[in-house]
PDBML (XML) file of the C-alpha atoms, coordinates in Angstrom:
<?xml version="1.0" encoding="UTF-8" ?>
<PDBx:datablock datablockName="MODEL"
   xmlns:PDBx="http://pdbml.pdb.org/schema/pdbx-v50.xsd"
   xmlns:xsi="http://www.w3.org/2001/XMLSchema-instance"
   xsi:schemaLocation="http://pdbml.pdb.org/schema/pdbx-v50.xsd pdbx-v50.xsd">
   <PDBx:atom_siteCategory>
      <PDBx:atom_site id="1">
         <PDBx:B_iso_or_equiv>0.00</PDBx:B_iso_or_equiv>
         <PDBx:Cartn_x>67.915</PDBx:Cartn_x>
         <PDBx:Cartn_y>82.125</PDBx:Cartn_y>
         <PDBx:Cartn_z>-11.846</PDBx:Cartn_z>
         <PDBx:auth_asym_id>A</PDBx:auth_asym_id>
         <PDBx:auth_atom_id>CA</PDBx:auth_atom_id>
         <PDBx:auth_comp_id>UNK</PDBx:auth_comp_id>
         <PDBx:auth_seq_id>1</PDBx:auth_seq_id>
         <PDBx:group_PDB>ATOM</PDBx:group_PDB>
         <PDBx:label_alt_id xsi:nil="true" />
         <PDBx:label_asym_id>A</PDBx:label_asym_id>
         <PDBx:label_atom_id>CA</PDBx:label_atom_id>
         <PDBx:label_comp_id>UNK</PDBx:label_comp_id>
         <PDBx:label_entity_id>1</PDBx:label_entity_id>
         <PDBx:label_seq_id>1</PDBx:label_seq_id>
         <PDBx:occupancy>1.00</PDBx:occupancy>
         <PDBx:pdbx_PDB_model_num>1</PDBx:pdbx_PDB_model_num>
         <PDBx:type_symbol>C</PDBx:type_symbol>
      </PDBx:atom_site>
      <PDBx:atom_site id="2">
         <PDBx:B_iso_or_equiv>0.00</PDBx:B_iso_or_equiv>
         <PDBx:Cartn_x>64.614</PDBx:Cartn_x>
         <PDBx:Cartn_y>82.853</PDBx:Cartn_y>
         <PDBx:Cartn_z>-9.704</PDBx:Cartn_z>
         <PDBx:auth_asym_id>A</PDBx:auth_asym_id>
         <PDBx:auth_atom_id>CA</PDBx:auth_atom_id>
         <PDBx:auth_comp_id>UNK</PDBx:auth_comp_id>
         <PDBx:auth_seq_id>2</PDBx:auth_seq_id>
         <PDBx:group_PDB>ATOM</PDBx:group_PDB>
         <PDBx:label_alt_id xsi:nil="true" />
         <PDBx:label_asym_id>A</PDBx:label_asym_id>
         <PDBx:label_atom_id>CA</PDBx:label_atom_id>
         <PDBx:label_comp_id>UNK</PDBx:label_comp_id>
         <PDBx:label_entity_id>1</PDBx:label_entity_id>
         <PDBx:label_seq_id>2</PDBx:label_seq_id>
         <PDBx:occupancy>1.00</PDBx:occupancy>
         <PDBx:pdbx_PDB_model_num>1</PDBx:pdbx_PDB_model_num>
         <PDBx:type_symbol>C</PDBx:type_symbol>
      </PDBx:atom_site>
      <PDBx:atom_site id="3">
         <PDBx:B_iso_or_equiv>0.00</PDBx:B_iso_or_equiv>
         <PDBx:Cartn_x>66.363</PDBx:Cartn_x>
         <PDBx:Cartn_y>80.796</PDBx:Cartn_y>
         <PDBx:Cartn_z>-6.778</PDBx:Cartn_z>
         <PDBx:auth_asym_id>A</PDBx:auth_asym_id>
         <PDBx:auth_atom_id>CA</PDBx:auth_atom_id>
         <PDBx:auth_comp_id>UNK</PDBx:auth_comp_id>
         <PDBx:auth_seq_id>3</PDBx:auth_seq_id>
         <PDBx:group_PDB>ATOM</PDBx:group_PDB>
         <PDBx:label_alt_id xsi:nil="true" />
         <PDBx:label_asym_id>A</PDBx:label_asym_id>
         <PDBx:label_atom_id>CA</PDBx:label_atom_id>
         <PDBx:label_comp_id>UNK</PDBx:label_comp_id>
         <PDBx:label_entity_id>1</PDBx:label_entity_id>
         <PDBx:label_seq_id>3</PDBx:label_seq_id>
         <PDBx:occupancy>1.00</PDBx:occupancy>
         <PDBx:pdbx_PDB_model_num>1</PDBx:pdbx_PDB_model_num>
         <PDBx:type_symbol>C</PDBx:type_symbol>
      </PDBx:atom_site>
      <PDBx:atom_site id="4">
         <PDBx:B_iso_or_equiv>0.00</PDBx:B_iso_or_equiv>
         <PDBx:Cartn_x>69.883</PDBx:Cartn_x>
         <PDBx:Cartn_y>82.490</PDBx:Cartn_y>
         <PDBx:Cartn_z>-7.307</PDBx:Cartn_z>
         <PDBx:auth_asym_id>A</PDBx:auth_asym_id>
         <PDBx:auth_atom_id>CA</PDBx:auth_atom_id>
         <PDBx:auth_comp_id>UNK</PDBx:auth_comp_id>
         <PDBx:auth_seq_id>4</PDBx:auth_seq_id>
         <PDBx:group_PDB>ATOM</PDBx:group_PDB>
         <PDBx:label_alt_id xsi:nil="true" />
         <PDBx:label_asym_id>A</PDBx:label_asym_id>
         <PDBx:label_atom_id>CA</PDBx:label_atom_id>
         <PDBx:label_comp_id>UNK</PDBx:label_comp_id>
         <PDBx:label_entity_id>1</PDBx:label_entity_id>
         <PDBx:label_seq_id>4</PDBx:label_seq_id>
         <PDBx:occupancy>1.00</PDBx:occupancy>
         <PDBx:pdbx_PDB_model_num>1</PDBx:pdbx_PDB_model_num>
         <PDBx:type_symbol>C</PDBx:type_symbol>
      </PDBx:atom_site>
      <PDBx:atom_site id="5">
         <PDBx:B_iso_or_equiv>0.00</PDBx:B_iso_or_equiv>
         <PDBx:Cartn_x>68.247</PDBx:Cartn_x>
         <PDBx:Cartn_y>85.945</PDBx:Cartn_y>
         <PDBx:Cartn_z>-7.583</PDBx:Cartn_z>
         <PDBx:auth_asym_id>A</PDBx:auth_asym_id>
         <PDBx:auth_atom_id>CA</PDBx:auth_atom_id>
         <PDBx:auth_comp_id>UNK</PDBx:auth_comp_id>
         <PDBx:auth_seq_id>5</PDBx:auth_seq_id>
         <PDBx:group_PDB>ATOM</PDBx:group_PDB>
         <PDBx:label_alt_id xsi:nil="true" />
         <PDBx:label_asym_id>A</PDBx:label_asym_id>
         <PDBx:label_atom_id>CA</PDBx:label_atom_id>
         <PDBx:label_comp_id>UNK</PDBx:label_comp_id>
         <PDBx:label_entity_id>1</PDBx:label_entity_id>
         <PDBx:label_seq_id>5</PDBx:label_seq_id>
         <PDBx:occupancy>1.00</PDBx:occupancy>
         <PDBx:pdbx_PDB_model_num>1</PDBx:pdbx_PDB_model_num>
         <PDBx:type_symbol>C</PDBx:type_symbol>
      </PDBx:atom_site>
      <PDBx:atom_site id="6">
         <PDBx:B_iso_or_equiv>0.00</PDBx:B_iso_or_equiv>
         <PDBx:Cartn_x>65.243</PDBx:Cartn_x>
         <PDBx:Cartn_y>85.282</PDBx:Cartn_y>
         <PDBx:Cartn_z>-4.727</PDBx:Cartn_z>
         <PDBx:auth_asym_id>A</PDBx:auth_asym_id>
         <PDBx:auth_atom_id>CA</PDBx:auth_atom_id>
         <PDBx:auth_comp_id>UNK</PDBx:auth_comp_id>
         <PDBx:auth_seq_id>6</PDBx:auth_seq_id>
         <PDBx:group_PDB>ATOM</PDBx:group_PDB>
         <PDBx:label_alt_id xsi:nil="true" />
         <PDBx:label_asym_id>A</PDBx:label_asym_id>
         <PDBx:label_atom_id>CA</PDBx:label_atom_id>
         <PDBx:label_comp_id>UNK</PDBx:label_comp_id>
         <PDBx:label_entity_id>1</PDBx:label_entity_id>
         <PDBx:label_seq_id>6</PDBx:label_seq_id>
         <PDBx:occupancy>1.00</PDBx:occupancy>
         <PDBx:pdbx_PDB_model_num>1</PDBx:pdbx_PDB_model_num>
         <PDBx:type_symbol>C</PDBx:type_symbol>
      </PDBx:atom_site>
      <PDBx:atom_site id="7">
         <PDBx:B_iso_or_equiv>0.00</PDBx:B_iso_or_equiv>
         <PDBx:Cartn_x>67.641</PDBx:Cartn_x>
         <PDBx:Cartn_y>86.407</PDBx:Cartn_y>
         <PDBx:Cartn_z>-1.481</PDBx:Cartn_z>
         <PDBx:auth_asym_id>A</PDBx:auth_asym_id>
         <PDBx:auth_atom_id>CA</PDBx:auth_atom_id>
         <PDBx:auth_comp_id>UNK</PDBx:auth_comp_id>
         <PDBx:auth_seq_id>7</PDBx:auth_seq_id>
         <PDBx:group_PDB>ATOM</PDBx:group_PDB>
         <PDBx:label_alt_id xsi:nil="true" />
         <PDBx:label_asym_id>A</PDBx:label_asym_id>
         <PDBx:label_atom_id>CA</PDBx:label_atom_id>
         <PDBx:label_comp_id>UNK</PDBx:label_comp_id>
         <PDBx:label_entity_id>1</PDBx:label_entity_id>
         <PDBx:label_seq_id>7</PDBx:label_seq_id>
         <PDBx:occupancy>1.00</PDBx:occupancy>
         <PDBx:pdbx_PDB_model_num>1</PDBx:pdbx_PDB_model_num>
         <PDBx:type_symbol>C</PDBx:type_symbol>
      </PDBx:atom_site>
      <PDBx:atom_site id="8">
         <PDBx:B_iso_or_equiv>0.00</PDBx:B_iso_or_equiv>
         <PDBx:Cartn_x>66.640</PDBx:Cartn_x>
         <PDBx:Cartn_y>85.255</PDBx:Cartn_y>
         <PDBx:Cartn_z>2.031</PDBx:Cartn_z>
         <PDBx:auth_asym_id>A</PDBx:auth_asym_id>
         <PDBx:auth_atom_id>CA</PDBx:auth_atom_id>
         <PDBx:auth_comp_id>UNK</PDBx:auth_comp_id>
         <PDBx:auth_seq_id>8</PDBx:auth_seq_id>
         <PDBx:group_PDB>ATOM</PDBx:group_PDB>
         <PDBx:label_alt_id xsi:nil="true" />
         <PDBx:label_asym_id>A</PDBx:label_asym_id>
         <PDBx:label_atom_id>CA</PDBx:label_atom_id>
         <PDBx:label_comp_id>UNK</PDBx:label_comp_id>
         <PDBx:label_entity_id>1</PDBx:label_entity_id>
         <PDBx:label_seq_id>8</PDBx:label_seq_id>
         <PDBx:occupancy>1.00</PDBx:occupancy>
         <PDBx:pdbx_PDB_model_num>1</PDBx:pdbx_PDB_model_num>
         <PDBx:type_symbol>C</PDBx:type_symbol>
      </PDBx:atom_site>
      <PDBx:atom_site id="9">
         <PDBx:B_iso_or_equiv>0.00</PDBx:B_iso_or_equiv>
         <PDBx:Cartn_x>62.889</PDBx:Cartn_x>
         <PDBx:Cartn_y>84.188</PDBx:Cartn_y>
         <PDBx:Cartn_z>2.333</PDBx:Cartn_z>
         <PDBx:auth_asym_id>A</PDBx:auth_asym_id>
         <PDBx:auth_atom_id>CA</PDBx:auth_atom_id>
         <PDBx:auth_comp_id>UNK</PDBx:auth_comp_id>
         <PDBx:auth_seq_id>9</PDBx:auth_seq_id>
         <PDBx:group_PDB>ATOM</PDBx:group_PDB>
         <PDBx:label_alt_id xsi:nil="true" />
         <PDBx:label_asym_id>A</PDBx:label_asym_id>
         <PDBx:label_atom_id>CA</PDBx:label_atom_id>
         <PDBx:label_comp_id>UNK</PDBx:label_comp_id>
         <PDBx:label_entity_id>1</PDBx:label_entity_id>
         <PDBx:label_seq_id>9</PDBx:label_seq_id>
         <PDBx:occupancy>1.00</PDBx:occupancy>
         <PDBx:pdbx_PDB_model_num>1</PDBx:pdbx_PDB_model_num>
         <PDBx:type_symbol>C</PDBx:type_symbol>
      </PDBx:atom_site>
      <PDBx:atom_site id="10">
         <PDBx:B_iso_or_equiv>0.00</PDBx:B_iso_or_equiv>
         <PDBx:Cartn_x>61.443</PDBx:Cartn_x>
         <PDBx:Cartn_y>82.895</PDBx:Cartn_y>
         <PDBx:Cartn_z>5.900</PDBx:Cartn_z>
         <PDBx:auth_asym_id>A</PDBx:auth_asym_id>
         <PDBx:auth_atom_id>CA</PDBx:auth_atom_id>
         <PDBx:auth_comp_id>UNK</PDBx:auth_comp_id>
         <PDBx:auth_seq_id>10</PDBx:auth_seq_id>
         <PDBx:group_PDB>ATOM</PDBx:group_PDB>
         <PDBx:label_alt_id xsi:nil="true" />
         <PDBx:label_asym_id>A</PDBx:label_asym_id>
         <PDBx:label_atom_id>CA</PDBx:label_atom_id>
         <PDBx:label_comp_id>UNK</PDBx:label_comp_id>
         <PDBx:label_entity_id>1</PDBx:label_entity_id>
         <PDBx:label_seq_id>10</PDBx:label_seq_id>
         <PDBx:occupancy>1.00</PDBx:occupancy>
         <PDBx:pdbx_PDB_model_num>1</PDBx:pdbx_PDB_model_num>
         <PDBx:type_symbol>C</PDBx:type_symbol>
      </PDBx:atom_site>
      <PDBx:atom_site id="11">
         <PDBx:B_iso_or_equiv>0.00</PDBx:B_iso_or_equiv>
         <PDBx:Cartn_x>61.343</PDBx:Cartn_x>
         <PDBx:Cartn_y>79.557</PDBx:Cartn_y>
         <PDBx:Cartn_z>7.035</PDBx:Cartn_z>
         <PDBx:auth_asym_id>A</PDBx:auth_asym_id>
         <PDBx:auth_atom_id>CA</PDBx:auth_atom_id>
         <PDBx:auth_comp_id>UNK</PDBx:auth_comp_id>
         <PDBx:auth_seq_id>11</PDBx:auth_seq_id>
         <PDBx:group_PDB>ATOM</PDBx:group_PDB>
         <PDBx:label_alt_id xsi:nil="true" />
         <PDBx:label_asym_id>A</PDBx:label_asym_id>
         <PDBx:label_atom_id>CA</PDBx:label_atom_id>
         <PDBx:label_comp_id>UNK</PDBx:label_comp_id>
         <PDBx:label_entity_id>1</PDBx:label_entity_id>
         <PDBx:label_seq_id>11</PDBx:label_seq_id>
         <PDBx:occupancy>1.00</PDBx:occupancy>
         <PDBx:pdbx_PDB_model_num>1</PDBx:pdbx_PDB_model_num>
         <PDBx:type_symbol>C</PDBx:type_symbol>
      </PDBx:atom_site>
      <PDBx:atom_site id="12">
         <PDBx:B_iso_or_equiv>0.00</PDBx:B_iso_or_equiv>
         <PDBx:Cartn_x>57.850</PDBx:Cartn_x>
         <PDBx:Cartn_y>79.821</PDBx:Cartn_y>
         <PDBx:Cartn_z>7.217</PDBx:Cartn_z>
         <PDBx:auth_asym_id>A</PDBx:auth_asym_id>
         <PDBx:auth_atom_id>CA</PDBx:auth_atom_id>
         <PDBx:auth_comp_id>UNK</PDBx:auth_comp_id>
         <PDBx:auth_seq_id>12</PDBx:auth_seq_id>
         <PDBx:group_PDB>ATOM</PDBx:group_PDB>
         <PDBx:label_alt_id xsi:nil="true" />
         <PDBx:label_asym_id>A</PDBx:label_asym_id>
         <PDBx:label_atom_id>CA</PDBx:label_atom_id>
         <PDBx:label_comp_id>UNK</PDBx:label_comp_id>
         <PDBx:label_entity_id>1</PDBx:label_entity_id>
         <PDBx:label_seq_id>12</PDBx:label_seq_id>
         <PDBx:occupancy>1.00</PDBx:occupancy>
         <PDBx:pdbx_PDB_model_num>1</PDBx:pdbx_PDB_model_num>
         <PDBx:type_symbol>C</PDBx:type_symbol>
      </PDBx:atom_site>
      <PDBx:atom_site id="13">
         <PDBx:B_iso_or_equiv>0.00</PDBx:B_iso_or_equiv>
         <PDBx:Cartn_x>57.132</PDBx:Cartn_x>
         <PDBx:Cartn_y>80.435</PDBx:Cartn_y>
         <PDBx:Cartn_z>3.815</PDBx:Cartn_z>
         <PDBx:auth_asym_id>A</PDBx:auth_asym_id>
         <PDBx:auth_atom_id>CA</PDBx:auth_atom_id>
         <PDBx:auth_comp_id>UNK</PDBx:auth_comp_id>
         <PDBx:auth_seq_id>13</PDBx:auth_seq_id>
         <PDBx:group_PDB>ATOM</PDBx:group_PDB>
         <PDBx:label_alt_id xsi:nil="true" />
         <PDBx:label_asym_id>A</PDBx:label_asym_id>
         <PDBx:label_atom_id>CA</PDBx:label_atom_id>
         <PDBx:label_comp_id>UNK</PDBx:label_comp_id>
         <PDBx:label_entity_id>1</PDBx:label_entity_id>
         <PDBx:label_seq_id>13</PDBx:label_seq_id>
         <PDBx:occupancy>1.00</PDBx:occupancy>
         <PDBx:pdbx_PDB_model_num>1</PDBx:pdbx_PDB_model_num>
         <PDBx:type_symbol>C</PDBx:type_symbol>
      </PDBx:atom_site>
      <PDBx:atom_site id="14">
         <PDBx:B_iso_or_equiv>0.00</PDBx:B_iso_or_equiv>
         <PDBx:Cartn_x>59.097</PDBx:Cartn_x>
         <PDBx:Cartn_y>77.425</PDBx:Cartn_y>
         <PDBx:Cartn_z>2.920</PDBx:Cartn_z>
         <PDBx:auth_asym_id>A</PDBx:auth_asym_id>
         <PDBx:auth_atom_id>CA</PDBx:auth_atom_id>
         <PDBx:auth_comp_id>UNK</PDBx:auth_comp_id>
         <PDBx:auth_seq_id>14</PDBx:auth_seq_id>
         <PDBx:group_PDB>ATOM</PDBx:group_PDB>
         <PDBx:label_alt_id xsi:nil="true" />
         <PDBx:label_asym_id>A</PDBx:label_asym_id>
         <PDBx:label_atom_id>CA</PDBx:label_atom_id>
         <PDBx:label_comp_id>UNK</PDBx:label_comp_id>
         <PDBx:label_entity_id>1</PDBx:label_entity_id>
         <PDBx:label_seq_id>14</PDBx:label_seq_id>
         <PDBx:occupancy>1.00</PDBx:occupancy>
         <PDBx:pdbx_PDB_model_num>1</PDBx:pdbx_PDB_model_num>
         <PDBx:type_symbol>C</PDBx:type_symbol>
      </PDBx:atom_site>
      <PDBx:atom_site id="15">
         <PDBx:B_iso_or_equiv>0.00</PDBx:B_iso_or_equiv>
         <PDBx:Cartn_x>57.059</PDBx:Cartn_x>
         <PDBx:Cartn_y>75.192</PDBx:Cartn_y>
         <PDBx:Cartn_z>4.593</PDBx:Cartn_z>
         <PDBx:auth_asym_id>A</PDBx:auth_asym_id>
         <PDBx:auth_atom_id>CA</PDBx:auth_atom_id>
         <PDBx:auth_comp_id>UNK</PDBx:auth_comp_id>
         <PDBx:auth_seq_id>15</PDBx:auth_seq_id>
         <PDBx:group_PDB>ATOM</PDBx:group_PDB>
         <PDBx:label_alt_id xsi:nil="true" />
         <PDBx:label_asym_id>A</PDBx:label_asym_id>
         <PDBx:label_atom_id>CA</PDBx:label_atom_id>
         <PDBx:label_comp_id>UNK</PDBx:label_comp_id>
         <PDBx:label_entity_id>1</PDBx:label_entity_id>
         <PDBx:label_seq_id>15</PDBx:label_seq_id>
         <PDBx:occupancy>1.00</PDBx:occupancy>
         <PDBx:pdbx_PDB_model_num>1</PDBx:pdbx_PDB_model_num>
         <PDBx:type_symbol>C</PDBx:type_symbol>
      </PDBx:atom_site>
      <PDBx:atom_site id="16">
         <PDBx:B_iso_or_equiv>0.00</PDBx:B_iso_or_equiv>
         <PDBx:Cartn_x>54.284</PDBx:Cartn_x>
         <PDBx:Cartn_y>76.758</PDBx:Cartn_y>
         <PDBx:Cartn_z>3.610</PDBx:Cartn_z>
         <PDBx:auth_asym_id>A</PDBx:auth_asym_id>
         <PDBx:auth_atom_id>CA</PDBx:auth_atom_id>
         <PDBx:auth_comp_id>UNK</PDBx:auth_comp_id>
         <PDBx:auth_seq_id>16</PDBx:auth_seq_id>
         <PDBx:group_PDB>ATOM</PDBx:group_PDB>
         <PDBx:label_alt_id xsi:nil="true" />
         <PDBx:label_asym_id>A</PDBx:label_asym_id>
         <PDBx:label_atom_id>CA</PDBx:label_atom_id>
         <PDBx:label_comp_id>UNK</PDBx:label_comp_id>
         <PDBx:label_entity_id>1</PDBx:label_entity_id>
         <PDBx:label_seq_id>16</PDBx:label_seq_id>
         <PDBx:occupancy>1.00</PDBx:occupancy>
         <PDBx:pdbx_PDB_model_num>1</PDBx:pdbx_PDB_model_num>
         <PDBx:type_symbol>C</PDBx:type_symbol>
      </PDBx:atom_site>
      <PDBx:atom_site id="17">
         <PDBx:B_iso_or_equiv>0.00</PDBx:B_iso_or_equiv>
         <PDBx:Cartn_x>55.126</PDBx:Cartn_x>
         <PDBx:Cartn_y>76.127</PDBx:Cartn_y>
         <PDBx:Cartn_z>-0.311</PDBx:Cartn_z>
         <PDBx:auth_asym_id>A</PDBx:auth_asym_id>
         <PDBx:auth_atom_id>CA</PDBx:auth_atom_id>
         <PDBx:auth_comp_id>UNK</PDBx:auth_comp_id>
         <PDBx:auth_seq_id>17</PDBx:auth_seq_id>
         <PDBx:group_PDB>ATOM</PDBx:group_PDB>
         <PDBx:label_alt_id xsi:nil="true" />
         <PDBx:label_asym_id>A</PDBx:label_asym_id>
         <PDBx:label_atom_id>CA</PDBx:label_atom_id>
         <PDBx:label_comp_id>UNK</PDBx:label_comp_id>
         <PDBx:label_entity_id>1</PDBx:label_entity_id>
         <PDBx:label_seq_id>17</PDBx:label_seq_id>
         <PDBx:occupancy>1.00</PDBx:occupancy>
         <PDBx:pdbx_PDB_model_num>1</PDBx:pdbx_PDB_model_num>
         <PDBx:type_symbol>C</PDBx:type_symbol>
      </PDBx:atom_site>
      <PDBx:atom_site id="18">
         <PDBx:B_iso_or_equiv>0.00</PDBx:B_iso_or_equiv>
         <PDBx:Cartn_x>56.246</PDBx:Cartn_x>
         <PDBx:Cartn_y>72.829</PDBx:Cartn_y>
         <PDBx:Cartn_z>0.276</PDBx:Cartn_z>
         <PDBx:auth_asym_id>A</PDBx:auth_asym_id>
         <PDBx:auth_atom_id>CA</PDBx:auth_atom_id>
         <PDBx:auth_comp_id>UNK</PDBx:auth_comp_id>
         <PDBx:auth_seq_id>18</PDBx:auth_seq_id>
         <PDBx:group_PDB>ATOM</PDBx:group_PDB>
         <PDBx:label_alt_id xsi:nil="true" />
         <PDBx:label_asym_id>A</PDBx:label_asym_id>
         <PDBx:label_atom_id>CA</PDBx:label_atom_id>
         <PDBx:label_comp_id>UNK</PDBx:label_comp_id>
         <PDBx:label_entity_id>1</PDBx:label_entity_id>
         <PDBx:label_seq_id>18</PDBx:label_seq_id>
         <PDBx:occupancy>1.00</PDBx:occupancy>
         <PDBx:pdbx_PDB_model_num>1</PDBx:pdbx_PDB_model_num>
         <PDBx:type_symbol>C</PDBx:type_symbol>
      </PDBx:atom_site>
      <PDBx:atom_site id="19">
         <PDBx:B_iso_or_equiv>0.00</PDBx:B_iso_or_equiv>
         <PDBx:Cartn_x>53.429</PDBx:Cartn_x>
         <PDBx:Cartn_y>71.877</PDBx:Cartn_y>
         <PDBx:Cartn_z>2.067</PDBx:Cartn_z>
         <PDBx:auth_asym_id>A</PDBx:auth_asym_id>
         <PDBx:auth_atom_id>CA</PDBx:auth_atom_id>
         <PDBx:auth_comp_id>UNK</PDBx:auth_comp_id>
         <PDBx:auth_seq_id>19</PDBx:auth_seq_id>
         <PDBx:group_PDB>ATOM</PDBx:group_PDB>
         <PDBx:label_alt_id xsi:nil="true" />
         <PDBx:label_asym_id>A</PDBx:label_asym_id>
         <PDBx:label_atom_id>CA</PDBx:label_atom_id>
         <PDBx:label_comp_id>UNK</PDBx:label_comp_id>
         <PDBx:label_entity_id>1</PDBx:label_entity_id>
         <PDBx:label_seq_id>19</PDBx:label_seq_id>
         <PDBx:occupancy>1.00</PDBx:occupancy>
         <PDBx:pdbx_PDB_model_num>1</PDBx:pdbx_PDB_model_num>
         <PDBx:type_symbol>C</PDBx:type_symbol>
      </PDBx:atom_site>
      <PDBx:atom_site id="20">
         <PDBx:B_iso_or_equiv>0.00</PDBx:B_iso_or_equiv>
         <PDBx:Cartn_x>51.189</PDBx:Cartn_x>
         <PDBx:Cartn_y>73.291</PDBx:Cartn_y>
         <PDBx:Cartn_z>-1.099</PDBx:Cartn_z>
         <PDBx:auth_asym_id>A</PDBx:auth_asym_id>
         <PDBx:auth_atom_id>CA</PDBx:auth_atom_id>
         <PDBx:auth_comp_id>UNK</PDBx:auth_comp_id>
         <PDBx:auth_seq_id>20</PDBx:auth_seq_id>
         <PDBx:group_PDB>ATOM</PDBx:group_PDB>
         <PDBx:label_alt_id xsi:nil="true" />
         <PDBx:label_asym_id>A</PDBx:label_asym_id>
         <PDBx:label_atom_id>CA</PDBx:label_atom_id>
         <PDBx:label_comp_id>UNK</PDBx:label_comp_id>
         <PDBx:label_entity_id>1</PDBx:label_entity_id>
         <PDBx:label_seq_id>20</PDBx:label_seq_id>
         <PDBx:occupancy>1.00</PDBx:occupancy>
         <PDBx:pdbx_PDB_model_num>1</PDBx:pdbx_PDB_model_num>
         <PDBx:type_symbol>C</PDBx:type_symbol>
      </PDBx:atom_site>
      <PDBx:atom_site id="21">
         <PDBx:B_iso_or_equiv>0.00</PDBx:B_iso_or_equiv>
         <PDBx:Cartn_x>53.288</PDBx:Cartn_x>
         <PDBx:Cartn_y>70.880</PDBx:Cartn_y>
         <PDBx:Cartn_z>-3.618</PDBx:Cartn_z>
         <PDBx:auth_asym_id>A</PDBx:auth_asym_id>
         <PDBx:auth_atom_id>CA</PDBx:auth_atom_id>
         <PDBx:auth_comp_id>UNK</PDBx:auth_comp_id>
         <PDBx:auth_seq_id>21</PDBx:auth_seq_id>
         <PDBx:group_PDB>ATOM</PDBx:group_PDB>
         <PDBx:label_alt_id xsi:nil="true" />
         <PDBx:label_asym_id>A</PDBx:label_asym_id>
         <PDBx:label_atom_id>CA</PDBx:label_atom_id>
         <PDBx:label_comp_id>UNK</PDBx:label_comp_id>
         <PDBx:label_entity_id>1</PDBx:label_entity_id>
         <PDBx:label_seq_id>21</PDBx:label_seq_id>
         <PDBx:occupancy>1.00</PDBx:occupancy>
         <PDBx:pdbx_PDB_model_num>1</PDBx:pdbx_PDB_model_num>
         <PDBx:type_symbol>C</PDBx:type_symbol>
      </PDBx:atom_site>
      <PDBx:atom_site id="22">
         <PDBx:B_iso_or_equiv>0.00</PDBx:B_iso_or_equiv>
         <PDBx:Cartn_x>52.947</PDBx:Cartn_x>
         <PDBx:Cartn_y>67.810</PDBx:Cartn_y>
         <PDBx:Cartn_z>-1.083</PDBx:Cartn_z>
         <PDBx:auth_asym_id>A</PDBx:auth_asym_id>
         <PDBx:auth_atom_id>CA</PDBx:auth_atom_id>
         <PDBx:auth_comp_id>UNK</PDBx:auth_comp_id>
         <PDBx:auth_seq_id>22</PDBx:auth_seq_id>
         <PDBx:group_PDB>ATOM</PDBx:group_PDB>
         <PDBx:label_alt_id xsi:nil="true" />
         <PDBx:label_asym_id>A</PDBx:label_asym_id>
         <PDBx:label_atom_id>CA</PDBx:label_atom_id>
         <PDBx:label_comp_id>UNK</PDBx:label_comp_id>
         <PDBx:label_entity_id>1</PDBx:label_entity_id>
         <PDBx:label_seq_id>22</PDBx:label_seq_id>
         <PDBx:occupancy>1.00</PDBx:occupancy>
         <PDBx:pdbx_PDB_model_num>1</PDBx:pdbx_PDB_model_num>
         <PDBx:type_symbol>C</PDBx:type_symbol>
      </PDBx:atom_site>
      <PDBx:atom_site id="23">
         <PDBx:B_iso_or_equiv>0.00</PDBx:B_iso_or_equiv>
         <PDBx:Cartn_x>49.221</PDBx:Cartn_x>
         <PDBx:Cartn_y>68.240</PDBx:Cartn_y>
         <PDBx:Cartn_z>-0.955</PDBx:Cartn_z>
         <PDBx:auth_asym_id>A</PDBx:auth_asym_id>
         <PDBx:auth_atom_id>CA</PDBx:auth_atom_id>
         <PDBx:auth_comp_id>UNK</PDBx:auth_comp_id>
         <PDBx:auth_seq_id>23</PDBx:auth_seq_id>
         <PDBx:group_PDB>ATOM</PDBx:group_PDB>
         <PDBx:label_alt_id xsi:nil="true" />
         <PDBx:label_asym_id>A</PDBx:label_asym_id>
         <PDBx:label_atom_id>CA</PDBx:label_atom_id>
         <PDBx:label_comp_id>UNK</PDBx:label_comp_id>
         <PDBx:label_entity_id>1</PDBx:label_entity_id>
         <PDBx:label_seq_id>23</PDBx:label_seq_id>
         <PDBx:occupancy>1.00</PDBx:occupancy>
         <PDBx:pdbx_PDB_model_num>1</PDBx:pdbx_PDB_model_num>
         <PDBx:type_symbol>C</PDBx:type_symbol>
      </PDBx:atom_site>
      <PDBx:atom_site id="24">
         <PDBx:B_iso_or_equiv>0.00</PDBx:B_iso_or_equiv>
         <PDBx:Cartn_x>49.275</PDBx:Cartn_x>
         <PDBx:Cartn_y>68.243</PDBx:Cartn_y>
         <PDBx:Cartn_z>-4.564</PDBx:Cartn_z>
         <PDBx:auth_asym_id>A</PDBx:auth_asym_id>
         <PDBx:auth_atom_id>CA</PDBx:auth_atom_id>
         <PDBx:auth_comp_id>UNK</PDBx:auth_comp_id>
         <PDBx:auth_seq_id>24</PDBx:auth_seq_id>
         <PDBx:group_PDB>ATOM</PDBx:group_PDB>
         <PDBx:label_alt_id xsi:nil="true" />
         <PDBx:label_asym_id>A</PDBx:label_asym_id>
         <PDBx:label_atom_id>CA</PDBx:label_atom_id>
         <PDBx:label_comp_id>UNK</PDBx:label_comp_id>
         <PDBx:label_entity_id>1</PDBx:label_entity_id>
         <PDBx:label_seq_id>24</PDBx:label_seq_id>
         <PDBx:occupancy>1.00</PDBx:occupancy>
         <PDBx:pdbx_PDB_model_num>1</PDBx:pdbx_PDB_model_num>
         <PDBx:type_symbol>C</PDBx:type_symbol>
      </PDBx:atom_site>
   </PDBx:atom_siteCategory>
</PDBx:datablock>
């Protein structure tokens, strides 16, 4: 629901959280 209702984000932010999980 968070995904469906979260709209366009920018690609930067993306990596940015990605990034975050990967280091974890």
């Amino acid at each position: 629901e968070d995904l469906e209702f979260m709209g366009p984000v920018r690609l930067v932010d993306v990596e940015k959280a990605q990034q975050a999980i990967v280091a974890i």
